[in-house]
Each structure stands twice: as C-alpha cells, then as structure tokens.
PDB file of N, CA and C in Angstrom:
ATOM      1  N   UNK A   1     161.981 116.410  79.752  1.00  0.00           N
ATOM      2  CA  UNK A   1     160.556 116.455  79.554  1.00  0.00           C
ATOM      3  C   UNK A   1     159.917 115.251  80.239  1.00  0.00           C
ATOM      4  N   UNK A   2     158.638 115.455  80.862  1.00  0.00           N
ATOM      5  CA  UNK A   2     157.777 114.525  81.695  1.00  0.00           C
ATOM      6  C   UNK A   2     157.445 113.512  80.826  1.00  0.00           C
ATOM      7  N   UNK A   3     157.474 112.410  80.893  1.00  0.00           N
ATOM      8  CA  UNK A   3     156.059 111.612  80.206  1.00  0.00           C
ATOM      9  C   UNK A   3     154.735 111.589  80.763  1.00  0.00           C
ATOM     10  N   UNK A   4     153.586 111.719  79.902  1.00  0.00           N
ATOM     11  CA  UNK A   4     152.387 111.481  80.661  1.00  0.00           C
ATOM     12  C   UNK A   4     151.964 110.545  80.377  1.00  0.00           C
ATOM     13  N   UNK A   5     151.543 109.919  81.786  1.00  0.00           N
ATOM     14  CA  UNK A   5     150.908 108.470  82.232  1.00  0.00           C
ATOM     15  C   UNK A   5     149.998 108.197  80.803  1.00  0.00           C
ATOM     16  N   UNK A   6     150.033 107.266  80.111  1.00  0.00           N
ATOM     17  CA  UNK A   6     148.449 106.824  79.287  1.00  0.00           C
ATOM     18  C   UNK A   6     147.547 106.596  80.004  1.00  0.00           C
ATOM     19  N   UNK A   7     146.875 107.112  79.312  1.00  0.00           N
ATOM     20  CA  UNK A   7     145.073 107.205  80.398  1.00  0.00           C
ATOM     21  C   UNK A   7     144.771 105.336  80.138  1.00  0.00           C
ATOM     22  N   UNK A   8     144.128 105.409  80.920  1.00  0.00           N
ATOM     23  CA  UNK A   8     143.410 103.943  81.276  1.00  0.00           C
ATOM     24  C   UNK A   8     142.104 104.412  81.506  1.00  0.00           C
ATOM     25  N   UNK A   9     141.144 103.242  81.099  1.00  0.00           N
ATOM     26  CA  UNK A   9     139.999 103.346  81.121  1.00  0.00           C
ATOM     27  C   UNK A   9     139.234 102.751  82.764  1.00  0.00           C
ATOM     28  N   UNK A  10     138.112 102.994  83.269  1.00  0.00           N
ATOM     29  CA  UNK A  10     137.979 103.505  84.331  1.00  0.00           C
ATOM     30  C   UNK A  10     137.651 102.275  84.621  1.00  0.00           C
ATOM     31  N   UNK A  11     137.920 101.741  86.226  1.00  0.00           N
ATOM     32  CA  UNK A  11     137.956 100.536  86.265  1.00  0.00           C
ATOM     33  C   UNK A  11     136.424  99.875  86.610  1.00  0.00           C
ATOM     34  N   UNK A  12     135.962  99.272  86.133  1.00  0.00           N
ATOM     35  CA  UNK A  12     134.296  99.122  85.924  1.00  0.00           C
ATOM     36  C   UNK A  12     134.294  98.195  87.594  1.00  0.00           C
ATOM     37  N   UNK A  13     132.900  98.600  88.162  1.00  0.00           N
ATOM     38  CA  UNK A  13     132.779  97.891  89.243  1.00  0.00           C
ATOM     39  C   UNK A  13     131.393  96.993  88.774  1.00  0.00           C
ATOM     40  N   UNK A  14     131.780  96.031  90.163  1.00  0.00           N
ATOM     41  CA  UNK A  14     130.856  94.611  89.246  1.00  0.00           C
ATOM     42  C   UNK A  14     129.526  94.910  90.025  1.00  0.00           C
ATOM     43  N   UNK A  15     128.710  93.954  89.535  1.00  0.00           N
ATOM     44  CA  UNK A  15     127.847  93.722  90.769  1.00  0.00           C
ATOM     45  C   UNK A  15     127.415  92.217  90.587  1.00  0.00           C
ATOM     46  N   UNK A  16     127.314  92.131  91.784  1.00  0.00           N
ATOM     47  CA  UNK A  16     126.899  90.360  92.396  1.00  0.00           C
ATOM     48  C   UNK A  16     125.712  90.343  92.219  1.00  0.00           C
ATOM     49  N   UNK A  17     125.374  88.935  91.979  1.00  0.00           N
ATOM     50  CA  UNK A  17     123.894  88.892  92.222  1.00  0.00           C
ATOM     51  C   UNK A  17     123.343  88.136  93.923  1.00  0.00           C
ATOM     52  N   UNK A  18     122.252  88.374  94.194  1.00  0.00           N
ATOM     53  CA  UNK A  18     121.871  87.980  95.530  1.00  0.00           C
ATOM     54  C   UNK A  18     122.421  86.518  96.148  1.00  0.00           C
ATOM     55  N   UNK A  19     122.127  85.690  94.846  1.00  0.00           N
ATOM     56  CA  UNK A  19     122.689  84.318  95.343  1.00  0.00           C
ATOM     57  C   UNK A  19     124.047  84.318  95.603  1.00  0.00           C
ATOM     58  N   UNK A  20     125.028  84.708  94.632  1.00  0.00           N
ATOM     59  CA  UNK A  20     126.496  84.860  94.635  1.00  0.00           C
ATOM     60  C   UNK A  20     126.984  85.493  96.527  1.00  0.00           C
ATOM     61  N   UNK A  21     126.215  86.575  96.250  1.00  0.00           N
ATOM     62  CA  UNK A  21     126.163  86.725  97.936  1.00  0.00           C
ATOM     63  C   UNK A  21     125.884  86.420  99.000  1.00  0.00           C
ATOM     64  N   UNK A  22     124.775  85.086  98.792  1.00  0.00           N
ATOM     65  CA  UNK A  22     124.344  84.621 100.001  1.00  0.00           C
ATOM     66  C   UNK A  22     125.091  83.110 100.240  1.00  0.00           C
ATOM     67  N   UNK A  23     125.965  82.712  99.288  1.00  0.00           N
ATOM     68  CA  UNK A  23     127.327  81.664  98.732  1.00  0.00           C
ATOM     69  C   UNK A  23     127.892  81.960  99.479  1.00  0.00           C
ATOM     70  N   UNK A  24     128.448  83.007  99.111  1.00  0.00           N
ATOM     71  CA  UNK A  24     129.675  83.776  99.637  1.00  0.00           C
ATOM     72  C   UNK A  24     129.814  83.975 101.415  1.00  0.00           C
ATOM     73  N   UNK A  25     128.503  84.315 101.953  1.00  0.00           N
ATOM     74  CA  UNK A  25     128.388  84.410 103.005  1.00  0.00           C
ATOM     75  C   UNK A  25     128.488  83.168 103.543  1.00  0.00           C
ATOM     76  N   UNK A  26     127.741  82.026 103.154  1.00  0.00           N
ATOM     77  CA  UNK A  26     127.572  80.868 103.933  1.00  0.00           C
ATOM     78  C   UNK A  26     128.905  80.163 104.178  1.00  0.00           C
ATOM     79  N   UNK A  27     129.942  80.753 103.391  1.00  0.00           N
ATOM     80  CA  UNK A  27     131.700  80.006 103.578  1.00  0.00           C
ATOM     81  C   UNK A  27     132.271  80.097 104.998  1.00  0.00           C
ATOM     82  N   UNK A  28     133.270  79.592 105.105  1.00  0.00           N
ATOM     83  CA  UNK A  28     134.184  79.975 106.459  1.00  0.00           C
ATOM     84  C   UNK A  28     134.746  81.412 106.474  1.00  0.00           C
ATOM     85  N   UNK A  29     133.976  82.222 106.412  1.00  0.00           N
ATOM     86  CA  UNK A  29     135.283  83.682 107.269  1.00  0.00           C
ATOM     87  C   UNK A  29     135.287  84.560 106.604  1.00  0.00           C
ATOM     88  N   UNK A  30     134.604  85.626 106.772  1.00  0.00           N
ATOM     89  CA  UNK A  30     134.938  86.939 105.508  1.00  0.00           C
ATOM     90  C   UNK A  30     136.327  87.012 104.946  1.00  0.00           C
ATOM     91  N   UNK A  31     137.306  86.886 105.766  1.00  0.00           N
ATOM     92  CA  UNK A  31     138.917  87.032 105.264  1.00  0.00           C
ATOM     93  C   UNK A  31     138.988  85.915 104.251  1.00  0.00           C
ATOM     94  N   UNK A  32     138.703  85.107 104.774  1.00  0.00           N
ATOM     95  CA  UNK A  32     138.928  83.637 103.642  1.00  0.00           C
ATOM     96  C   UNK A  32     138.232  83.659 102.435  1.00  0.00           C
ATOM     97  N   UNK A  33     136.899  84.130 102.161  1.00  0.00           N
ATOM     98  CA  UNK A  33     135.770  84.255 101.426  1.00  0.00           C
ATOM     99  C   UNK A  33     136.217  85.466 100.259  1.00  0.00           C
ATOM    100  N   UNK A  34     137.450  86.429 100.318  1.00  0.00           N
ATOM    101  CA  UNK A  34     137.183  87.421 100.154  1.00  0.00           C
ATOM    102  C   UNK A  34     138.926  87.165  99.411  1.00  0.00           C
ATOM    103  N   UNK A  35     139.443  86.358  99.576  1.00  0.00           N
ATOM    104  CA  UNK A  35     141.179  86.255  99.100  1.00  0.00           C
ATOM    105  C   UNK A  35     140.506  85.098  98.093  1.00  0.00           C
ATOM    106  N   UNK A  36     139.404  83.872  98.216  1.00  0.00           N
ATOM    107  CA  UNK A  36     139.336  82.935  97.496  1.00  0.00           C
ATOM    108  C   UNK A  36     138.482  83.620  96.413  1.00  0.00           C
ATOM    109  N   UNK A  37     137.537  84.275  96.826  1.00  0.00           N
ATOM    110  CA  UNK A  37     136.889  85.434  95.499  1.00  0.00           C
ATOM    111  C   UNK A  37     137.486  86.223  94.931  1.00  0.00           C
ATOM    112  N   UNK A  38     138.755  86.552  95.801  1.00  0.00           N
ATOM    113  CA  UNK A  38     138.701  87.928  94.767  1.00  0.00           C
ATOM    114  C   UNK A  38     138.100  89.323  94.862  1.00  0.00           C
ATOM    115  N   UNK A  39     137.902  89.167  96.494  1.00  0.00           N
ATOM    116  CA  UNK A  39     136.778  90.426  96.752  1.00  0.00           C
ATOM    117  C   UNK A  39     137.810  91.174  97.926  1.00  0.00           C
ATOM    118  N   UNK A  40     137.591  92.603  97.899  1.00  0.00           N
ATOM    119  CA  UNK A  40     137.698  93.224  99.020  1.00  0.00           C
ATOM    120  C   UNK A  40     136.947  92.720 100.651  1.00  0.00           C
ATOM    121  N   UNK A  41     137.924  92.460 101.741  1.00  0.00           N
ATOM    122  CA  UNK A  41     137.055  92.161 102.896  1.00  0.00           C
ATOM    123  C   UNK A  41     136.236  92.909 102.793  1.00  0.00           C
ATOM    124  N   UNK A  42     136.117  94.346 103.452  1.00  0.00           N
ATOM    125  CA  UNK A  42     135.149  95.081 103.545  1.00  0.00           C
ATOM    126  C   UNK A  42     133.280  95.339 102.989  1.00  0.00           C
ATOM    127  N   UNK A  43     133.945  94.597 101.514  1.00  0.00           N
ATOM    128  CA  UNK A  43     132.969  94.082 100.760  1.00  0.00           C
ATOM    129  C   UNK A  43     131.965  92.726 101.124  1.00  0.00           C
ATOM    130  N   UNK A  44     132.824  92.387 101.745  1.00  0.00           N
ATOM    131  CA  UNK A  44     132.235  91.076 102.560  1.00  0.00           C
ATOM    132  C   UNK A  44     131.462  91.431 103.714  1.00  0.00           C
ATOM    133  N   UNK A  45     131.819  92.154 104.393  1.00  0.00           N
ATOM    134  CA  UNK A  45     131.310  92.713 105.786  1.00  0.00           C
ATOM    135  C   UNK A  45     130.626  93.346 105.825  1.00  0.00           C
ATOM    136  N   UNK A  46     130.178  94.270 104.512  1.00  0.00           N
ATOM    137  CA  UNK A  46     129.279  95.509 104.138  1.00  0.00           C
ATOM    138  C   UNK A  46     127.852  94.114 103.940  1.00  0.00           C
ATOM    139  N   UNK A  47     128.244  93.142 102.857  1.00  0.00           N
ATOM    140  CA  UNK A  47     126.542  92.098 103.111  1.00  0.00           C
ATOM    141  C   UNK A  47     126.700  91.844 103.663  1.00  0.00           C
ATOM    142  N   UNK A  48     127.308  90.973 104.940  1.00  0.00           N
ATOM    143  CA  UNK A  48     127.283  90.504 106.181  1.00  0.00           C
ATOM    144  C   UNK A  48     126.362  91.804 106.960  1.00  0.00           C
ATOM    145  N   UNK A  49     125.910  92.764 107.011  1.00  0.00           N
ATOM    146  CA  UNK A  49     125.886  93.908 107.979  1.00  0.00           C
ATOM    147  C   UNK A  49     124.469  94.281 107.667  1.00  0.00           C
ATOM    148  N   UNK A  50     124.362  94.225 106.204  1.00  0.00           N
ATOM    149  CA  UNK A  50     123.053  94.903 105.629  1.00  0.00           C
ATOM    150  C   UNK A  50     122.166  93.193 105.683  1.00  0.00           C
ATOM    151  N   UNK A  51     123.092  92.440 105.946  1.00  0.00           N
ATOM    152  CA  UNK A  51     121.740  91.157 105.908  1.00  0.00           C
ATOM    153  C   UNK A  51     121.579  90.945 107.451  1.00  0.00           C
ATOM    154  N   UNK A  52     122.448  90.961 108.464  1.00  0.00           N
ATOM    155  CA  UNK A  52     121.961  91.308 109.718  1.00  0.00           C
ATOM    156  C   UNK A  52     120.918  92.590 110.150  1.00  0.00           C
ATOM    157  N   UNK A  53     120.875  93.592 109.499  1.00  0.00           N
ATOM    158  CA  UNK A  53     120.489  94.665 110.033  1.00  0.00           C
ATOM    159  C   UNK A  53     119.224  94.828 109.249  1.00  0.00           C
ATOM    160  N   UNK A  54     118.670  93.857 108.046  1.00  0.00           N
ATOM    161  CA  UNK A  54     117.430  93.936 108.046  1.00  0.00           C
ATOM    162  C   UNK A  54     116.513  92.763 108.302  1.00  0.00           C
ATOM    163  N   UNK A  55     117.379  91.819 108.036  1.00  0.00           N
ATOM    164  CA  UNK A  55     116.870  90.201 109.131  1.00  0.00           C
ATOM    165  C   UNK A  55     116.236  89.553 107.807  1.00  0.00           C
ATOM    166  N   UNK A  56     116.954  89.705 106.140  1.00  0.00           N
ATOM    167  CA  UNK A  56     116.491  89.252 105.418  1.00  0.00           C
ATOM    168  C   UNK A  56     117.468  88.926 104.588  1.00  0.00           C
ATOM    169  N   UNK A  57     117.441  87.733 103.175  1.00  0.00           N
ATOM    170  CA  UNK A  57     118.668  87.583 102.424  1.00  0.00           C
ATOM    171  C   UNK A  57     118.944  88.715 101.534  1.00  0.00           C
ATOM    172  N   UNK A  58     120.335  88.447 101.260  1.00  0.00           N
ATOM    173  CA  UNK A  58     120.011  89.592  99.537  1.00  0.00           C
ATOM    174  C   UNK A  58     118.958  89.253  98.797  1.00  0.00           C
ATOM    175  N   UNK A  59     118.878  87.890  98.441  1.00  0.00           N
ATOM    176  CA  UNK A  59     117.686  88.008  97.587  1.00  0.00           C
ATOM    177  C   UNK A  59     116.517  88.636  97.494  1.00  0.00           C
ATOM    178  N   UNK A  60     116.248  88.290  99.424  1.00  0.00           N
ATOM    179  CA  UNK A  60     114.896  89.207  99.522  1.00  0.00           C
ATOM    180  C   UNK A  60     114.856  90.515  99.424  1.00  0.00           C
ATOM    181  N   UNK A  61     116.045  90.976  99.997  1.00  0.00           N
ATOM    182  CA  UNK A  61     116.027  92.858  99.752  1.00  0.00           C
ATOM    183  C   UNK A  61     116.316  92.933  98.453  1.00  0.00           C
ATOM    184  N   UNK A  62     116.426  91.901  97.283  1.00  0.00           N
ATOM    185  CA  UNK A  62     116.577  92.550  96.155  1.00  0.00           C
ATOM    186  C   UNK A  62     114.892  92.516  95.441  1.00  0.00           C
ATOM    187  N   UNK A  63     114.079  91.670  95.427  1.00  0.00           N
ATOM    188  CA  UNK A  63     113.136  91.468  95.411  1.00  0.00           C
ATOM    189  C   UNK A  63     111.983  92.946  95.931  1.00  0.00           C
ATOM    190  N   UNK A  64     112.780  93.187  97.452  1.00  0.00           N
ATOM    191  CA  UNK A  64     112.041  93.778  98.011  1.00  0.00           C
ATOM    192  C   UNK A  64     111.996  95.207  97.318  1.00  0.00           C
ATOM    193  N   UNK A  65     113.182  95.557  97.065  1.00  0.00           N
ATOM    194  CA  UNK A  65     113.436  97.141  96.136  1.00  0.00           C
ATOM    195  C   UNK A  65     113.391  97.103  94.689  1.00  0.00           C
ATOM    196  N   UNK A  66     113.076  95.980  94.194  1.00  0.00           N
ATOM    197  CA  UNK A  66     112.238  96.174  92.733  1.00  0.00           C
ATOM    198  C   UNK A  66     110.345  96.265  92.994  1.00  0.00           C
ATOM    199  N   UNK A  67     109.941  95.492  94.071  1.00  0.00           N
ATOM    200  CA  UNK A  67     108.583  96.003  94.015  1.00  0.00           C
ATOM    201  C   UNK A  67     108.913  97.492  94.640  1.00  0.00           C
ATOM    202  N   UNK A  68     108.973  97.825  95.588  1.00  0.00           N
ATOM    203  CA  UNK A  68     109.644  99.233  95.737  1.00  0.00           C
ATOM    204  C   UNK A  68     109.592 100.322  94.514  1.00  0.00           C
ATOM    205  N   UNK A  69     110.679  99.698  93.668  1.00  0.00           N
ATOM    206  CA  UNK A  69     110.649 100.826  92.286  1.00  0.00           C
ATOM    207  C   UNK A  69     109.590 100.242  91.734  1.00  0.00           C
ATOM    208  N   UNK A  70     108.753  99.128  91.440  1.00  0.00           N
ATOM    209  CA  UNK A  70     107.589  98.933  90.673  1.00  0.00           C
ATOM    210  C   UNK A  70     106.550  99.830  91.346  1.00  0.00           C
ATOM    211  N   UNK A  71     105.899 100.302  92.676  1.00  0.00           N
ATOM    212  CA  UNK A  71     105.253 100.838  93.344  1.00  0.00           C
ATOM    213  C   UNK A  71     105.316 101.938  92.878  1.00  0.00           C
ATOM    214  N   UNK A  72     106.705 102.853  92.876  1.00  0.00           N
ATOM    215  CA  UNK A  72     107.050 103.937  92.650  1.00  0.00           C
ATOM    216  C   UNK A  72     106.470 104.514  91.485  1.00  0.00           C
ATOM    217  N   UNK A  73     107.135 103.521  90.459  1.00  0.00           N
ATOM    218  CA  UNK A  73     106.351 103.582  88.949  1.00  0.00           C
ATOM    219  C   UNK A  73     105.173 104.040  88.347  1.00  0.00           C
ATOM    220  N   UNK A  74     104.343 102.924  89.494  1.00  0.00           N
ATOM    221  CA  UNK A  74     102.775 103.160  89.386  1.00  0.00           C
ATOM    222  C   UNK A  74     102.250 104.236  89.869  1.00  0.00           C
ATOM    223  N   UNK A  75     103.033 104.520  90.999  1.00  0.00           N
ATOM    224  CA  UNK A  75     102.232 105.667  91.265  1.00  0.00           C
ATOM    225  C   UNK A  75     102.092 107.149  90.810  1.00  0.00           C
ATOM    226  N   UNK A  76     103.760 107.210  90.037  1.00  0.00           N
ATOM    227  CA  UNK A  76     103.851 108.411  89.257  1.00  0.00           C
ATOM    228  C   UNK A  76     102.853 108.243  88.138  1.00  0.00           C
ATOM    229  N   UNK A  77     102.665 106.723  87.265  1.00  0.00           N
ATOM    230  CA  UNK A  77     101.800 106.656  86.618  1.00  0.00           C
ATOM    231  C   UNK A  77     100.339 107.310  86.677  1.00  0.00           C
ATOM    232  N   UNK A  78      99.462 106.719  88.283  1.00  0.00           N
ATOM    233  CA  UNK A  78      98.011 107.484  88.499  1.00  0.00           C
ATOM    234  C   UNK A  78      98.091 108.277  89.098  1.00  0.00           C
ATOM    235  N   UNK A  79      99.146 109.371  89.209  1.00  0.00           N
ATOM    236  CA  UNK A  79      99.271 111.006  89.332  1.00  0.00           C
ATOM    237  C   UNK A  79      98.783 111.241  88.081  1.00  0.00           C
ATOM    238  N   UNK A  80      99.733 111.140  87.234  1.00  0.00           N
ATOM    239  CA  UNK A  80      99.862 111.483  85.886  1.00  0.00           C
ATOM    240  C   UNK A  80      98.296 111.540  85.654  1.00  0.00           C
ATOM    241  N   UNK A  81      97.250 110.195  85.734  1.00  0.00           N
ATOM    242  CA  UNK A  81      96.078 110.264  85.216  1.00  0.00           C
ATOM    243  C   UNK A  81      95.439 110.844  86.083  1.00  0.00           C
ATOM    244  N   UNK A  82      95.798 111.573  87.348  1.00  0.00           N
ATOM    245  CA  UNK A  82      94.361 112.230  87.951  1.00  0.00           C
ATOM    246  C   UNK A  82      95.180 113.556  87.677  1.00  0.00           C
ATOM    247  N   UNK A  83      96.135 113.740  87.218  1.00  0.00           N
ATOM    248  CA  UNK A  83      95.946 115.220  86.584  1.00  0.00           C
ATOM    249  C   UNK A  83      95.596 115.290  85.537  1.00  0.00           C
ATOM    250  N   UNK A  84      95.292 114.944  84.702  1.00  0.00           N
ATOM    251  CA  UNK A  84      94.519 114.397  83.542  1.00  0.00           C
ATOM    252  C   UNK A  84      93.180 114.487  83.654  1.00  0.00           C
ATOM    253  N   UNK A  85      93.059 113.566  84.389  1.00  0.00           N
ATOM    254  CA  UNK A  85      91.254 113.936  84.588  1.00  0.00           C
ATOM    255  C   UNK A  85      90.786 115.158  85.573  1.00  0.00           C
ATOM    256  N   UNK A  86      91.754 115.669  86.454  1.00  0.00           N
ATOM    257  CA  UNK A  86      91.518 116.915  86.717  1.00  0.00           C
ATOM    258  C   UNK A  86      91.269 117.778  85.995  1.00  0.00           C
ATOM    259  N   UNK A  87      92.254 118.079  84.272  1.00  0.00           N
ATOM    260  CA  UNK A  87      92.528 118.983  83.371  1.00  0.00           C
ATOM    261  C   UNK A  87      90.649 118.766  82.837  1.00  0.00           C
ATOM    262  N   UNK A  88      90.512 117.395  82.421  1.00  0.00           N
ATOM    263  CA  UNK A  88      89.823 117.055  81.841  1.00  0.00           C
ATOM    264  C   UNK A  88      88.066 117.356  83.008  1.00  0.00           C
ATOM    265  N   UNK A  89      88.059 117.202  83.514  1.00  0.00           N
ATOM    266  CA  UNK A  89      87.026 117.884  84.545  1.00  0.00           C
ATOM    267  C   UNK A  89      86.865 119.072  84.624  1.00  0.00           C
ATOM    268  N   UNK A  90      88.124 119.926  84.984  1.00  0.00           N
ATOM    269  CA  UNK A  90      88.137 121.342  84.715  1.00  0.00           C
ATOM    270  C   UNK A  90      87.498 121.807  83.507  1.00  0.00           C
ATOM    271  N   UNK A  91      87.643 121.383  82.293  1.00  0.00           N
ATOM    272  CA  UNK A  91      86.927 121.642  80.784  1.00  0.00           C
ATOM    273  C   UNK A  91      85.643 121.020  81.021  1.00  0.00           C
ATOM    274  N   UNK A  92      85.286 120.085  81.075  1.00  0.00           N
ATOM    275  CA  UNK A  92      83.634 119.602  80.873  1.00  0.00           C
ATOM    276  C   UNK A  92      83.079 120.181  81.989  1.00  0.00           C
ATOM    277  N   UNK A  93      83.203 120.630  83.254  1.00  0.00           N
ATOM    278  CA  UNK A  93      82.409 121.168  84.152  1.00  0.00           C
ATOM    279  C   UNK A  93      82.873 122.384  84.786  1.00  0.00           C
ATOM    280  N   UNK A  94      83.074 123.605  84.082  1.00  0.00           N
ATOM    281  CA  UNK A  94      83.071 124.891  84.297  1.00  0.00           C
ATOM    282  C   UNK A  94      82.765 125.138  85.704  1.00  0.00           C
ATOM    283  N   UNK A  95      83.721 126.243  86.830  1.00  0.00           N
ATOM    284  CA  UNK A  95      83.200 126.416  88.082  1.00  0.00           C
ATOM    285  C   UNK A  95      81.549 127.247  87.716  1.00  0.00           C
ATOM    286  N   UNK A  96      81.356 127.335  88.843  1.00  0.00           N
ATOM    287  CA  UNK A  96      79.632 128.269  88.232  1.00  0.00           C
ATOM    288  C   UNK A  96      78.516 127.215  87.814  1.00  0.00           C
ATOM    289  N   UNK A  97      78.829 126.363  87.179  1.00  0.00           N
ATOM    290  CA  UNK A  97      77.369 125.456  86.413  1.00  0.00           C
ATOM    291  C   UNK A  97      77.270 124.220  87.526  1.00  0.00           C
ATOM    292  N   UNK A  98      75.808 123.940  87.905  1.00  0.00           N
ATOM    293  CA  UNK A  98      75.624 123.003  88.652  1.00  0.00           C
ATOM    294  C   UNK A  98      75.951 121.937  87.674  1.00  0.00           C
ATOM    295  N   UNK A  99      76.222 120.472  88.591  1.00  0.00           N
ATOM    296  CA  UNK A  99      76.416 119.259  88.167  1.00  0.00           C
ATOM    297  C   UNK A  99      75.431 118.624  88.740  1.00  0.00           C
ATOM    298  N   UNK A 100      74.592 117.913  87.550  1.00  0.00           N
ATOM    299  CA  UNK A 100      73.539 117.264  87.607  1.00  0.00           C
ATOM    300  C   UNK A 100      73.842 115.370  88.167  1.00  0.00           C
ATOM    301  N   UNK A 101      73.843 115.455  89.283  1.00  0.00           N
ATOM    302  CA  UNK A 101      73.892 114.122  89.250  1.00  0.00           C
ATOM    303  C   UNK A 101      73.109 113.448  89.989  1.00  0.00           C
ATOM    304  N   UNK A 102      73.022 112.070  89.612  1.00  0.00           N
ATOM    305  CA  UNK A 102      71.546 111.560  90.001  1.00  0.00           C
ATOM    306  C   UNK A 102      71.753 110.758  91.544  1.00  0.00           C
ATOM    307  N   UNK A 103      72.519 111.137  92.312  1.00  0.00           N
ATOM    308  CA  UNK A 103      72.976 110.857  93.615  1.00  0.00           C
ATOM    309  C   UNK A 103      71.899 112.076  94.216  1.00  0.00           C
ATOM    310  N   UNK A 104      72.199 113.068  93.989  1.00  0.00           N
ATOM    311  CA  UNK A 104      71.638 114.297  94.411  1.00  0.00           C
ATOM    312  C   UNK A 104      70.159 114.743  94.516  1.00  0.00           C
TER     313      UNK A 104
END
C-alpha cells in the first residue's frame, strides 16, 4: 500500500515593500543581492526591469497605483450619484412638462 504525502499548507508568497526594493537594488549584483536575501534572481531582475522601463522608483509606482485605485474609487463613486440624480430627475420632471427655468 502507497503512503500519501501529508498535505502541506500552501507556501505563502511575500511581498516587499518599495524601500526594501530600492535597498536591494542599490547592492552589488542581482546574483549577490538575491543569495544574501534570500530571494530568487529572477525576482531581482523582474524590479530591476519594471524600474528601468518606467524611469521611476518602486516607491513611486507604488504611490502612483494607489492614487490610480483612489481615482478609480471616486469615480465609480460619482457614477453611482449621477445615476441617482438621473433616477431622481426622471421622477421630479416627467418627459412632456416644460421646465421652468429662469435661464430661459
């Protein structure tokens, strides 16, 4: 009869923060940077690549994609209220009835 393997629980991946990465970068050598961390090279070379290729630190692209999702936020937010006041327009001013306004 087989034994079956005991399950193990799934191996959690980390995440760095911007500074840790921009440390990390400023060392001698992705290979070197990456045996003294504890990190996969590749992992090293992947921020090395994305901070060349947008000409900014992690920090800033992290910065940059929380206003990003803050933008996002808001704007689903004043959808939300101009369909609202659409609904709400639709009821107080019936198609058919003039609107009296003093522009006019």
């Amino acid at each position: 009869m087989k034994n079956k393997k005991e399950s193990t629980a799934p191996a959690v991946r980390s995440q760095y923060t911007a500074p840790f990465k921009e440390q990390a970068l400023e060392r001698d050598g992705i290979p070197r940077v990456a045996q003294d961390l504890g990190l996969s090279q590749s992992m090293g070379y992947s921020w090395r690549t994305k901070r060349r290729q947008t000409g900014q630190s992690c920090e800033d692209q992290t910065l940059q994609h929380a206003e990003i999702a803050r933008l996002k936020r808001e704007n689903v937010r004043l959808e939300e209220e101009v369909a609202c006041l659409n609904k709400a327009a639709a009821y107080l001013c019936p198609l058919g009835t003039s609107r009296n306004h003093p522009n006019e």
